[in-house]
N, C-alpha and C. Protein backbone atom coordinates (compact mmCIF):
# COMPACT_ATOMS: atom_id res chain seq x y z
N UNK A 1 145.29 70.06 11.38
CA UNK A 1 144.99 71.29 10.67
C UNK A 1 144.24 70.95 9.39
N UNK A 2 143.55 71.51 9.56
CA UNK A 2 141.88 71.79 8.16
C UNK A 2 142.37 71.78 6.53
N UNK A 3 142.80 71.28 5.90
CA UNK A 3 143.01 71.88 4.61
C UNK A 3 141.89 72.01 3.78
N UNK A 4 141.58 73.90 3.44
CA UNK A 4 140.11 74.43 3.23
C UNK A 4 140.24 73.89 1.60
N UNK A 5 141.41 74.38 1.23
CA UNK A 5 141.25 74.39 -0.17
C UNK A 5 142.80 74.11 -0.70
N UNK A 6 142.78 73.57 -2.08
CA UNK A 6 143.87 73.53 -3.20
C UNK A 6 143.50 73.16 -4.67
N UNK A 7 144.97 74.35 -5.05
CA UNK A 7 144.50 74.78 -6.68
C UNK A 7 145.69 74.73 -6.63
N UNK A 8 145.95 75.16 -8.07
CA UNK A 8 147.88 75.18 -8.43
C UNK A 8 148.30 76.72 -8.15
N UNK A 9 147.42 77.54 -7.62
CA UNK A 9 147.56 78.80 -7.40
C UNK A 9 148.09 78.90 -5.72
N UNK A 10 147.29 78.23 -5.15
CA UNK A 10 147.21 78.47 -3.55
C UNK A 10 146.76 77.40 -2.42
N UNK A 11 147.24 77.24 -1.32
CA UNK A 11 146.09 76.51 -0.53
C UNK A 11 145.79 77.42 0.91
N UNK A 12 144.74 77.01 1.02
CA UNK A 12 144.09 77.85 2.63
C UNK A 12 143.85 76.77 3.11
N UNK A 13 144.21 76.76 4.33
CA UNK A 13 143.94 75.85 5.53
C UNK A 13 143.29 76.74 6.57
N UNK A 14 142.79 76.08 7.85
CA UNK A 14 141.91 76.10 8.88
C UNK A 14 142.97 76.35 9.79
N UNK A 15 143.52 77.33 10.50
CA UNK A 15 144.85 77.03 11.40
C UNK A 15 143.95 77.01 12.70
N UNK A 16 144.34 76.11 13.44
CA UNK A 16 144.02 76.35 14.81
C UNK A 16 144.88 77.10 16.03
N UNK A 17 143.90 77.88 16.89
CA UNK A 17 144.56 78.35 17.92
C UNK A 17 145.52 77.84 18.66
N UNK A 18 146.51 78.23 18.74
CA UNK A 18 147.58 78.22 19.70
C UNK A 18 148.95 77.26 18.96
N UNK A 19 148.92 77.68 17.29
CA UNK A 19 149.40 77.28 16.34
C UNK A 19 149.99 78.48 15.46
N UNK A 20 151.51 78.21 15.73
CA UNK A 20 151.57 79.35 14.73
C UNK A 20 151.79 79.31 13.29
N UNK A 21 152.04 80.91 12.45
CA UNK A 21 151.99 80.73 11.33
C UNK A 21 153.32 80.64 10.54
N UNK A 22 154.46 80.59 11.11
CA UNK A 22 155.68 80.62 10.60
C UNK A 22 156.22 80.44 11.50
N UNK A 23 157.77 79.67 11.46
CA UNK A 23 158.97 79.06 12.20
C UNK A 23 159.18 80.36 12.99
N UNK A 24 159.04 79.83 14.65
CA UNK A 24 159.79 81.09 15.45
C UNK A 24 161.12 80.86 16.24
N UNK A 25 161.71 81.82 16.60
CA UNK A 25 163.21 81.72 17.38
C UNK A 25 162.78 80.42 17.84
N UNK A 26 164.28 79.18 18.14
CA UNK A 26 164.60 78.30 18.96
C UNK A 26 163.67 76.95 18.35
N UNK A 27 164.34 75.69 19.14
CA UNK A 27 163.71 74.46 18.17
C UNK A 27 162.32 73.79 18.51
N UNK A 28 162.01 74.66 19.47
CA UNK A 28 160.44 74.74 20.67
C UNK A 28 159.54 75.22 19.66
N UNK A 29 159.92 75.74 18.80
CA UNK A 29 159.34 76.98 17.76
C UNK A 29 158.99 76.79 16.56
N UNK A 30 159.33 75.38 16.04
CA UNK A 30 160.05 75.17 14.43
C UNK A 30 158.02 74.30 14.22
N UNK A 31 157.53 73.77 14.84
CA UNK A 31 156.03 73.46 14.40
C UNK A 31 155.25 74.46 13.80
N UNK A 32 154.88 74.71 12.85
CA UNK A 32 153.46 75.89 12.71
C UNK A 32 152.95 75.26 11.47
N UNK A 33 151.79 76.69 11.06
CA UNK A 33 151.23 75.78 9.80
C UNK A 33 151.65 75.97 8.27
N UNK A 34 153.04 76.70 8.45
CA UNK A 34 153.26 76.22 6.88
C UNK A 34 154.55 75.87 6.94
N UNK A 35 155.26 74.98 7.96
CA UNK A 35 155.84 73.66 7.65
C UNK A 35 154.96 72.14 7.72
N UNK A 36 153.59 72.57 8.23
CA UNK A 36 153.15 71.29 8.35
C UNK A 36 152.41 71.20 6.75
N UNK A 37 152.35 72.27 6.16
CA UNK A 37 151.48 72.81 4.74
C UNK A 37 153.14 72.19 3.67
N UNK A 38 154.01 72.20 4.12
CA UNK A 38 155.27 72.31 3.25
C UNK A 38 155.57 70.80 3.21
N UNK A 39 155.29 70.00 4.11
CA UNK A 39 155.33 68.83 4.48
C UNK A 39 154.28 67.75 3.43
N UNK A 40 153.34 68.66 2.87
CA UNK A 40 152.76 67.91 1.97
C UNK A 40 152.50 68.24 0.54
N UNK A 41 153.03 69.91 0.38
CA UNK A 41 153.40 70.47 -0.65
C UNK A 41 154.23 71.16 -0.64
N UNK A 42 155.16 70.87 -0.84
CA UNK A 42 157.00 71.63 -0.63
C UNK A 42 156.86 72.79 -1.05
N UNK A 43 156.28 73.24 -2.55
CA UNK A 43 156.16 74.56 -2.93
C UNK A 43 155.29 75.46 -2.33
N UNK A 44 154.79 75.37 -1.23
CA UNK A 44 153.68 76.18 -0.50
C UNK A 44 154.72 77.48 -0.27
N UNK A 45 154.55 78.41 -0.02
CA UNK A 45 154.75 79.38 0.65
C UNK A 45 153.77 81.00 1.44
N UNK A 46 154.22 81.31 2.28
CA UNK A 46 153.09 81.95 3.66
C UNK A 46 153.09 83.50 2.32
N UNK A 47 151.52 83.59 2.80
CA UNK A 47 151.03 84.95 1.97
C UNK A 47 151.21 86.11 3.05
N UNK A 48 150.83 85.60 3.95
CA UNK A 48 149.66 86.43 5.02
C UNK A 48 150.23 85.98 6.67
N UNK A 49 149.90 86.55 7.62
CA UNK A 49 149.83 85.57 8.71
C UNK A 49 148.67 85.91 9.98
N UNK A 50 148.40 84.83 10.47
CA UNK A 50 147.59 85.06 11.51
C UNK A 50 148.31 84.46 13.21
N UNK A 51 148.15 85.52 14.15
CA UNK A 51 148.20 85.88 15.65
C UNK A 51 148.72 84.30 16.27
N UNK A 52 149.37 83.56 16.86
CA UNK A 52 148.93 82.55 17.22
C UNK A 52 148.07 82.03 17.84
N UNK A 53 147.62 83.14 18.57
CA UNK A 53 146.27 82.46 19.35
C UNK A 53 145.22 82.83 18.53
N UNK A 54 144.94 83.06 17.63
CA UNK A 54 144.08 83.54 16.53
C UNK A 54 143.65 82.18 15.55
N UNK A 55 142.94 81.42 15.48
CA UNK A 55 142.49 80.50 14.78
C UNK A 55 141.92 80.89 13.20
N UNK A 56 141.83 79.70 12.16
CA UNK A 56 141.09 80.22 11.02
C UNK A 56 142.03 80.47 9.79
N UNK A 57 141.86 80.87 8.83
CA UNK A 57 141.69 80.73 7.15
C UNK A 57 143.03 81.91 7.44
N UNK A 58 143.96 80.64 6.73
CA UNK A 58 145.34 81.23 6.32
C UNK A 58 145.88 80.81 4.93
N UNK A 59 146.32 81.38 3.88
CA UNK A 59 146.38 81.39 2.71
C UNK A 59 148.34 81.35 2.38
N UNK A 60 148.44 80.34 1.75
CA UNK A 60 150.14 80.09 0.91
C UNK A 60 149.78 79.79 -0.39
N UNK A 61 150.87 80.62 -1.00
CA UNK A 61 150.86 80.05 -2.35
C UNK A 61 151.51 79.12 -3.05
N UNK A 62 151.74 78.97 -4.67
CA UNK A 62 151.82 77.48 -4.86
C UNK A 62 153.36 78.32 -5.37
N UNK A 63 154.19 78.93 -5.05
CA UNK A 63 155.94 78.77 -5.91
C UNK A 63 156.02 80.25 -5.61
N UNK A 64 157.21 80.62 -6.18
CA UNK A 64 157.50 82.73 -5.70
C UNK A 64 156.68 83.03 -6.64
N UNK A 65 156.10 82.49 -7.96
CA UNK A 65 155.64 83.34 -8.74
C UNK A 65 154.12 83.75 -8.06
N UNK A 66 153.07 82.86 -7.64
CA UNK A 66 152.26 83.28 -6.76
C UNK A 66 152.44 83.59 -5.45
N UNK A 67 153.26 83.53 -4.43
CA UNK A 67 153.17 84.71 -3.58
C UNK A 67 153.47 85.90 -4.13
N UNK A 68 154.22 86.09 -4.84
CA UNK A 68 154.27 87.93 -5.29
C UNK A 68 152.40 88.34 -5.83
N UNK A 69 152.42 87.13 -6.59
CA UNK A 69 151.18 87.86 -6.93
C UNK A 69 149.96 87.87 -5.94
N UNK A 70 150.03 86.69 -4.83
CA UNK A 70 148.51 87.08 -3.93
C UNK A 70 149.57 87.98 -2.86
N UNK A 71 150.75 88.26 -2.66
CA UNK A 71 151.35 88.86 -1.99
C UNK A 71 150.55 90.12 -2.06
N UNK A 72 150.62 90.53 -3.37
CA UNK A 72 150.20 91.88 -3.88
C UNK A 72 148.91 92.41 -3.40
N UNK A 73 147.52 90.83 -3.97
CA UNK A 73 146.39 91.47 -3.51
C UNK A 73 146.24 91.68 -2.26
N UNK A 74 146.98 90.83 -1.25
CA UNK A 74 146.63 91.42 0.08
C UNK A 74 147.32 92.99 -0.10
N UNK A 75 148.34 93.15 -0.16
CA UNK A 75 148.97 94.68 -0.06
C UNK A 75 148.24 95.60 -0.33
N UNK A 76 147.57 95.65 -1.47
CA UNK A 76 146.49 96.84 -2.39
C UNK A 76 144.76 96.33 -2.07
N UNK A 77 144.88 95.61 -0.71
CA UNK A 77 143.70 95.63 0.13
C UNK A 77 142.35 95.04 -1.21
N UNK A 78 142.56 94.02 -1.83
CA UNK A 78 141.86 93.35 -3.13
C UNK A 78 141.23 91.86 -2.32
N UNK A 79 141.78 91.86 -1.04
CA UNK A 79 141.34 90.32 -0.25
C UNK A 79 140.34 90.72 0.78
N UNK A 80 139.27 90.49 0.86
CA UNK A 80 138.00 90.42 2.12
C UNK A 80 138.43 89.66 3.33
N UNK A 81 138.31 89.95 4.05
CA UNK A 81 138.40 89.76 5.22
C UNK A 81 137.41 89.68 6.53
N UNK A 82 136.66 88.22 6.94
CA UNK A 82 135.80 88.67 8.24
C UNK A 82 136.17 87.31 9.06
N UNK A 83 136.25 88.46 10.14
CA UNK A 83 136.53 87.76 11.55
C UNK A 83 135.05 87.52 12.45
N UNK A 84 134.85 86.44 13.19
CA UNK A 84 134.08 86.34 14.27
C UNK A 84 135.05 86.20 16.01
N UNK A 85 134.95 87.56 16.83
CA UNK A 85 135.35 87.45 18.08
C UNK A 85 133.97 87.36 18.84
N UNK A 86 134.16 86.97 20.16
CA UNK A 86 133.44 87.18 21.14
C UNK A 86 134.55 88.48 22.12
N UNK A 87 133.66 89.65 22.60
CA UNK A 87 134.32 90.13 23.59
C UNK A 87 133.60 90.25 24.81
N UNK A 88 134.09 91.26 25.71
CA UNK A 88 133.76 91.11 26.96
C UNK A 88 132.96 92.46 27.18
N UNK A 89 132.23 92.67 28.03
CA UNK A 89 130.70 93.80 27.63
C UNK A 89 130.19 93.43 26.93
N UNK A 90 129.24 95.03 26.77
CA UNK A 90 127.64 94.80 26.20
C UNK A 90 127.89 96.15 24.79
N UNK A 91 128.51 96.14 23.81
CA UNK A 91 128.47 97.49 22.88
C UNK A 91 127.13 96.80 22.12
N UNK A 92 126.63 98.19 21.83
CA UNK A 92 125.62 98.27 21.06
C UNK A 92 125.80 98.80 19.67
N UNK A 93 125.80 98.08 18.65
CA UNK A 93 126.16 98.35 17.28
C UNK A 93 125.84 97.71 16.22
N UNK A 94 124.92 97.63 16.21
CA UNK A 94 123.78 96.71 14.89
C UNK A 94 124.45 97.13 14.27
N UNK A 95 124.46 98.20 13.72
CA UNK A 95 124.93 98.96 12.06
C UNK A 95 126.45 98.66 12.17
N UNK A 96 127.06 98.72 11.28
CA UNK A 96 128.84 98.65 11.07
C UNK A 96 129.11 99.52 11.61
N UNK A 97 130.37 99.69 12.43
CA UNK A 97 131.34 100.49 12.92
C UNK A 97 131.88 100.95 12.45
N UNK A 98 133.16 102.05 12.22
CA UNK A 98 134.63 101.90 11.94
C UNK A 98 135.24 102.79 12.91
N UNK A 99 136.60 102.30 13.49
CA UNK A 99 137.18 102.02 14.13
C UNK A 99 138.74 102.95 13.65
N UNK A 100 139.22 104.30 13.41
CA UNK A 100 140.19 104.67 12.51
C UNK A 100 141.40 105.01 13.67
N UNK A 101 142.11 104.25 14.20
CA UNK A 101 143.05 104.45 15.63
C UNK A 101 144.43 103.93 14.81
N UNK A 102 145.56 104.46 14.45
CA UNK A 102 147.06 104.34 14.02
C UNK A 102 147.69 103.88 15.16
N UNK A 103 148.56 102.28 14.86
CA UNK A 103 148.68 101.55 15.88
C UNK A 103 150.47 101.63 15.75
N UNK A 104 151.40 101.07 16.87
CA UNK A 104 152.57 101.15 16.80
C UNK A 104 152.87 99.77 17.62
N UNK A 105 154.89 99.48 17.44
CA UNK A 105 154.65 98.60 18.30
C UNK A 105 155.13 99.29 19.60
N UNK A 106 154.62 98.76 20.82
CA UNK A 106 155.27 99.30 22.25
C UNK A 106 156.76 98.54 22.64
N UNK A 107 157.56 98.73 22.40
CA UNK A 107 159.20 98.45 22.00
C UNK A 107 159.46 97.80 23.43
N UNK A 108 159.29 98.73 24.45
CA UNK A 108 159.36 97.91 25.95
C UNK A 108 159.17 96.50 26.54
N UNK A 109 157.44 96.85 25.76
CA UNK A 109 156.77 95.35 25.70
C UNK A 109 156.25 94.60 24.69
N UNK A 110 157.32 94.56 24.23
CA UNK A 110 156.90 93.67 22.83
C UNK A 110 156.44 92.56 22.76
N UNK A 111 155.62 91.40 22.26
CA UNK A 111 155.09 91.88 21.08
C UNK A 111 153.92 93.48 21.41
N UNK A 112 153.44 93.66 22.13
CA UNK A 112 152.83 94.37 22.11
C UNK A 112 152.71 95.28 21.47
N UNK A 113 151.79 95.75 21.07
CA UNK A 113 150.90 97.12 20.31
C UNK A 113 150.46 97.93 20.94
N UNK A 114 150.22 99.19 20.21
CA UNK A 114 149.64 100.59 21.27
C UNK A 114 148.95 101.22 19.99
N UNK A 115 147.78 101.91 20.57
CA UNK A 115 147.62 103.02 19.77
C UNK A 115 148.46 104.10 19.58
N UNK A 116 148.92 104.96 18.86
CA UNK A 116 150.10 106.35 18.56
C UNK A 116 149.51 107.21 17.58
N UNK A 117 148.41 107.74 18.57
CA UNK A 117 148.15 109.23 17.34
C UNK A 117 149.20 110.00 16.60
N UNK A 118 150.73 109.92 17.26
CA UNK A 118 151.64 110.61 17.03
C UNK A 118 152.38 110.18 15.66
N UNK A 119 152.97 108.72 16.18
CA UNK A 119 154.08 108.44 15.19
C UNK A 119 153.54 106.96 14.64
N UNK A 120 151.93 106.41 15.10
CA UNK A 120 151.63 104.92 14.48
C UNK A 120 150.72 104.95 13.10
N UNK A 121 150.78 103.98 12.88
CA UNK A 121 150.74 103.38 11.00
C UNK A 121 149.25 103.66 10.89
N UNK A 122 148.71 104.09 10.21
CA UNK A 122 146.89 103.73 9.90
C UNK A 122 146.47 102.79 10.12
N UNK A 123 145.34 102.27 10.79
CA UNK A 123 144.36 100.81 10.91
C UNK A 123 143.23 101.28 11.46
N UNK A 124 142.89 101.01 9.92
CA UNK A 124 141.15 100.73 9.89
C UNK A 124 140.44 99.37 10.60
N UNK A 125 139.15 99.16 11.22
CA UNK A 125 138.85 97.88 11.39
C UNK A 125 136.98 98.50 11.31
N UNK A 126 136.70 98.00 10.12
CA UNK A 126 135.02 97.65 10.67
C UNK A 126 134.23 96.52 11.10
N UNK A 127 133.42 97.14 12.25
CA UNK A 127 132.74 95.97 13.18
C UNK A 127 131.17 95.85 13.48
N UNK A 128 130.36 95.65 13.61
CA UNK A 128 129.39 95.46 14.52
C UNK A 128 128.85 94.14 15.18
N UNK A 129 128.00 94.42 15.94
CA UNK A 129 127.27 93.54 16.96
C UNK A 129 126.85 92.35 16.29
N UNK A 130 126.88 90.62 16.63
CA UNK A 130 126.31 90.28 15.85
C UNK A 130 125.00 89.70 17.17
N UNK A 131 125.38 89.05 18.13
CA UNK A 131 124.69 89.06 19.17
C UNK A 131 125.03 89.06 20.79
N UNK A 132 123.64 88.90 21.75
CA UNK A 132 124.89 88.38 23.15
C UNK A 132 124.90 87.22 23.28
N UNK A 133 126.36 87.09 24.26
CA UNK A 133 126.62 85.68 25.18
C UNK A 133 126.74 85.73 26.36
N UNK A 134 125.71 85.65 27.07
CA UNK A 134 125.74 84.96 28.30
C UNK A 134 125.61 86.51 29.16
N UNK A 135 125.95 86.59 30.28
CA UNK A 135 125.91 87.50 31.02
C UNK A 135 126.47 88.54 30.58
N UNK A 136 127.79 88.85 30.00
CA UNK A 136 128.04 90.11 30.22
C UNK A 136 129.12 90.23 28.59
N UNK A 137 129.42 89.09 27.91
CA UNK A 137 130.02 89.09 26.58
C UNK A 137 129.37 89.29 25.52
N UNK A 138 129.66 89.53 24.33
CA UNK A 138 128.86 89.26 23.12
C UNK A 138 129.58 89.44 22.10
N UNK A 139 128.91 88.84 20.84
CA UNK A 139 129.88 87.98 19.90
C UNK A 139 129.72 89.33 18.84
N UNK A 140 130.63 89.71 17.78
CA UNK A 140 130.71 90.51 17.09
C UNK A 140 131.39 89.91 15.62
N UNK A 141 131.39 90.71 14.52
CA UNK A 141 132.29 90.69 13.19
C UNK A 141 132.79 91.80 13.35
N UNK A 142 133.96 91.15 12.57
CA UNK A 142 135.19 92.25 12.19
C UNK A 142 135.59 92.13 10.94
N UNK A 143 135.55 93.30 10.36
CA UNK A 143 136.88 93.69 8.75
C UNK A 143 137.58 94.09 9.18
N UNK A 144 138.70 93.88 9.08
CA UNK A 144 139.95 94.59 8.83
C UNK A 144 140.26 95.24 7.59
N UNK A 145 140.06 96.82 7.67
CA UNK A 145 140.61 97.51 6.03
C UNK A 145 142.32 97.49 5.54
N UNK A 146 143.08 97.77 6.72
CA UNK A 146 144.21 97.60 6.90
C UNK A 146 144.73 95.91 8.00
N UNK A 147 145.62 96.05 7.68
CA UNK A 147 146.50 94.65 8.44
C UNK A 147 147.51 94.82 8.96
N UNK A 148 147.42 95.35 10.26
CA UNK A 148 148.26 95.89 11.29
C UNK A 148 148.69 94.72 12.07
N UNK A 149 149.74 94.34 12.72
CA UNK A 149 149.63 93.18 13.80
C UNK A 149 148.93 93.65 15.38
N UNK A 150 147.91 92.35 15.72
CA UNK A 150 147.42 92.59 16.54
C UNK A 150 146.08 93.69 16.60
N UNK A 151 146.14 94.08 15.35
CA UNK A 151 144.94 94.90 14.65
C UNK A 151 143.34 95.41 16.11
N UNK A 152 142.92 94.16 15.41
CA UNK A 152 141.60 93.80 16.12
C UNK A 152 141.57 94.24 17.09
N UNK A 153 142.45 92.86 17.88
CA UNK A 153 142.90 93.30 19.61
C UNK A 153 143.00 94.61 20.20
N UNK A 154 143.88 95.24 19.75
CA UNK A 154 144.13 96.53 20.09
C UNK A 154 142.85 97.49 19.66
N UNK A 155 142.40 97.34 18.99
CA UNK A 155 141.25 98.36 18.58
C UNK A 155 140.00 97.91 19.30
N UNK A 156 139.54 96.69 19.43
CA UNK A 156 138.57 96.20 20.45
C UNK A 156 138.87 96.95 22.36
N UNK A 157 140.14 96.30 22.24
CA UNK A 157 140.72 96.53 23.62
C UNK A 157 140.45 98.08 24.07
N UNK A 158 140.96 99.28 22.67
CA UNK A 158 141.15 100.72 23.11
C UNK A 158 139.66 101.13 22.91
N UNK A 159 138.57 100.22 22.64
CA UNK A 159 136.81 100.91 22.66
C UNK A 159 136.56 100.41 23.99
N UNK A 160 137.16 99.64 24.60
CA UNK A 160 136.72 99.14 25.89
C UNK A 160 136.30 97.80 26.39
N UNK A 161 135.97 97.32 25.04
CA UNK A 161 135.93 95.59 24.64
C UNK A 161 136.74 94.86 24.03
N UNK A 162 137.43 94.37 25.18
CA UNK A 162 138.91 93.50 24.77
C UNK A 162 137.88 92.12 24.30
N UNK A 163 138.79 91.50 23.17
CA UNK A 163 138.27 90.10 23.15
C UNK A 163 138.62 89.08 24.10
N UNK A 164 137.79 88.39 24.35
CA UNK A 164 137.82 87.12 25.62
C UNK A 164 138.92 86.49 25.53
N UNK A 165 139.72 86.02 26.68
CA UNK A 165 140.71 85.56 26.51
C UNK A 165 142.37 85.70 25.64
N UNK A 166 142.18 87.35 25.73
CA UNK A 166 143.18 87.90 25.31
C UNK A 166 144.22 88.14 26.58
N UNK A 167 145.57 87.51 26.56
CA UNK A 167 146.62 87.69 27.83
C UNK A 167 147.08 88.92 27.08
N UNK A 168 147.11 89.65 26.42
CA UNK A 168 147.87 90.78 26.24
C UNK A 168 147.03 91.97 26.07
N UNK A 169 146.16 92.06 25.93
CA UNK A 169 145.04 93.31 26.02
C UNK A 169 143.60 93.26 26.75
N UNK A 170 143.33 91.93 27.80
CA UNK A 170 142.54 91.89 28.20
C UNK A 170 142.91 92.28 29.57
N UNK A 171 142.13 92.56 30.75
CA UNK A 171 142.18 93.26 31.56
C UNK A 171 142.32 91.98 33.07
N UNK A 172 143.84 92.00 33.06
CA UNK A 172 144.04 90.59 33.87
C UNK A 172 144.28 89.15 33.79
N UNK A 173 143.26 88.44 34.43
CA UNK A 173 143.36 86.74 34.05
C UNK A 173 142.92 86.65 32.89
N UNK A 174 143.44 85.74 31.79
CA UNK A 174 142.22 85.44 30.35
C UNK A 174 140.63 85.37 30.52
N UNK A 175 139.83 85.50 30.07
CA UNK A 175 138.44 85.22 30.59
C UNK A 175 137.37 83.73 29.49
N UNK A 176 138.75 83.51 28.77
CA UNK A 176 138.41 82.13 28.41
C UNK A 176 139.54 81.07 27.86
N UNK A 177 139.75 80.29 27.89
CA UNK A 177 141.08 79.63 27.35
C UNK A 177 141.33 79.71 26.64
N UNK A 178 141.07 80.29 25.70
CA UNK A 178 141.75 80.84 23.97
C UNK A 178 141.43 81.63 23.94
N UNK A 179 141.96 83.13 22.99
CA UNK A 179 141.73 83.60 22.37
C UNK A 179 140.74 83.49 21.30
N UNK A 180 139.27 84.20 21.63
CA UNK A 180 138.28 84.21 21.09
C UNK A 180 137.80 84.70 19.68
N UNK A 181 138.84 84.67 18.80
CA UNK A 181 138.94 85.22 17.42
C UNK A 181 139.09 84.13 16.71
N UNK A 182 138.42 84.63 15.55
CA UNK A 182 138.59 83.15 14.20
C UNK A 182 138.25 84.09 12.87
N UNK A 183 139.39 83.73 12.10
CA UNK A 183 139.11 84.49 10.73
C UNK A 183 138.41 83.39 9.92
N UNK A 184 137.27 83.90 10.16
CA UNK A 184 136.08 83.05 9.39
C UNK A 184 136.10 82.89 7.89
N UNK A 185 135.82 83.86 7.34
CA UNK A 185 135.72 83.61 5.84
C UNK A 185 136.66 84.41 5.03
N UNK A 186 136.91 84.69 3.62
CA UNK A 186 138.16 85.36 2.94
C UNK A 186 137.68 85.26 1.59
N UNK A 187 138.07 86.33 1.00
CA UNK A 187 137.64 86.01 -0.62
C UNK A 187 138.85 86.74 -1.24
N UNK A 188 139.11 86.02 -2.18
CA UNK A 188 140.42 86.17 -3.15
C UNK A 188 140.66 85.63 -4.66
N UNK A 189 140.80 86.63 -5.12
CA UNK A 189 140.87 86.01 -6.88
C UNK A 189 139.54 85.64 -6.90
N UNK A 190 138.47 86.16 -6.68
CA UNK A 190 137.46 85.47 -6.69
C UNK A 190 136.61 84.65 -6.07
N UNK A 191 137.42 83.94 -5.33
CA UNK A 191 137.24 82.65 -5.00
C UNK A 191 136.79 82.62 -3.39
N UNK A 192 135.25 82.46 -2.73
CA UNK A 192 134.99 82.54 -1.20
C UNK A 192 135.32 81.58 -0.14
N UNK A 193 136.14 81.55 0.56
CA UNK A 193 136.21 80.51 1.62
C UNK A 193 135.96 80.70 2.94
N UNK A 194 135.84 79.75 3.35
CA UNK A 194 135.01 79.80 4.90
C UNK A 194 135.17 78.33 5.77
N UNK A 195 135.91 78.74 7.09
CA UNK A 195 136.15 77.78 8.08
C UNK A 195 135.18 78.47 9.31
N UNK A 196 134.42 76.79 9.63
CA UNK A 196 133.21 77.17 11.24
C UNK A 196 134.15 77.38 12.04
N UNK A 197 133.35 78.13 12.81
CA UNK A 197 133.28 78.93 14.19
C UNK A 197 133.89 77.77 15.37
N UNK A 198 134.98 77.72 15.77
CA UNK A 198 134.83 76.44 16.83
C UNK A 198 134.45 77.19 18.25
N UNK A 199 133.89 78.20 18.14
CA UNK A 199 133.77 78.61 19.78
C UNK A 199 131.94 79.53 19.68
């Protein structure tokens, strides 16, 4: 794992896909990237988190006194955010998108997400085209205005373009061995960071 950056404020690392971002149920579970982040700075602690199959720029801070405080700027939406996915089709959308669908979780099938005009949370996501790939995919950016879990996915998935290699919103077999998302770049306190594209 990438370490993008460190200050006495914070560090961002590069997480890679199929890595998660915090200790999950059982001892199969206990690897991710901020015990391996804690392992070389004890005072790290998780701001934010990203998908496990979701690669890219994840942010801990340096003691409780800075997570409350970058805690915050993510909360009051003060942190930038852009993703590079590849999905599956052809949308046409040079210009930015937005995307305004209130997401929930589906309790049955959890983790899963649903859209819920009825009773789900607000999530914004703006997107457009950036080019194609190959026969029938093409690669796009994403903002996220809000930070819903599973955000993207679900909002790609409910326009009709699931991202590649999504097992939970793509339509069947994966259509590439990872999950085709990477939170590319981030700006915070100022400060711009940016991990390449591995796909």
């Amino acid at each position: 794992m990438n370490i993008v950056h460190v200050d006495e404020r914070l560090v961002v690392v590069d997480k890679p896909s199929g890595l998660l971002s915090v200790p999950g149920r059982g001892p199969d579970k206990q690897d991710c990237a901020s015990s391996r982040v804690q392992a070389i700075y004890p005072d790290a602690l998780i701001v934010h988190r990203l998908d496990q199959a979701t690669s890219g720029l994840l942010v801990l801070a340096r003691g409780p006194e800075w997570q409350r405080s970058l805690s915050r700027e993510f909360a009051e939406r003060r942190v930038a955010k852009r993703y590079v996915a590849v999905v599956q089709g052809r949308p046409e959308a040079a210009a930015w998108q937005l995307v305004d669908l209130p997401l929930s979780c589906d309790w049955p099938n959890r983790p899963r997400q649903q859209v819920d005009r009825l009773h789900g949370k607000a999530a914004l996501t703006r997107w457009r085209v950036l080019q194609p790939e190959g026969a029938c995919r093409t690669r796009i950016e994403l903002e996220p205005v809000t930070g819903r879990t599973h955000q993207l996915r679900v909002h790609m998935a409910a326009l009709g373009y699931p991202i590649c290699g999504d097992p939970l919103y793509g339509p069947g077999e994966p259509s590439a061995e990872r999950l085709l998302l990477h939170a590319a770049d981030l700006t915070l306190l100022g400060q711009q960071f940016s991990a390449p594209l591995p796909f």
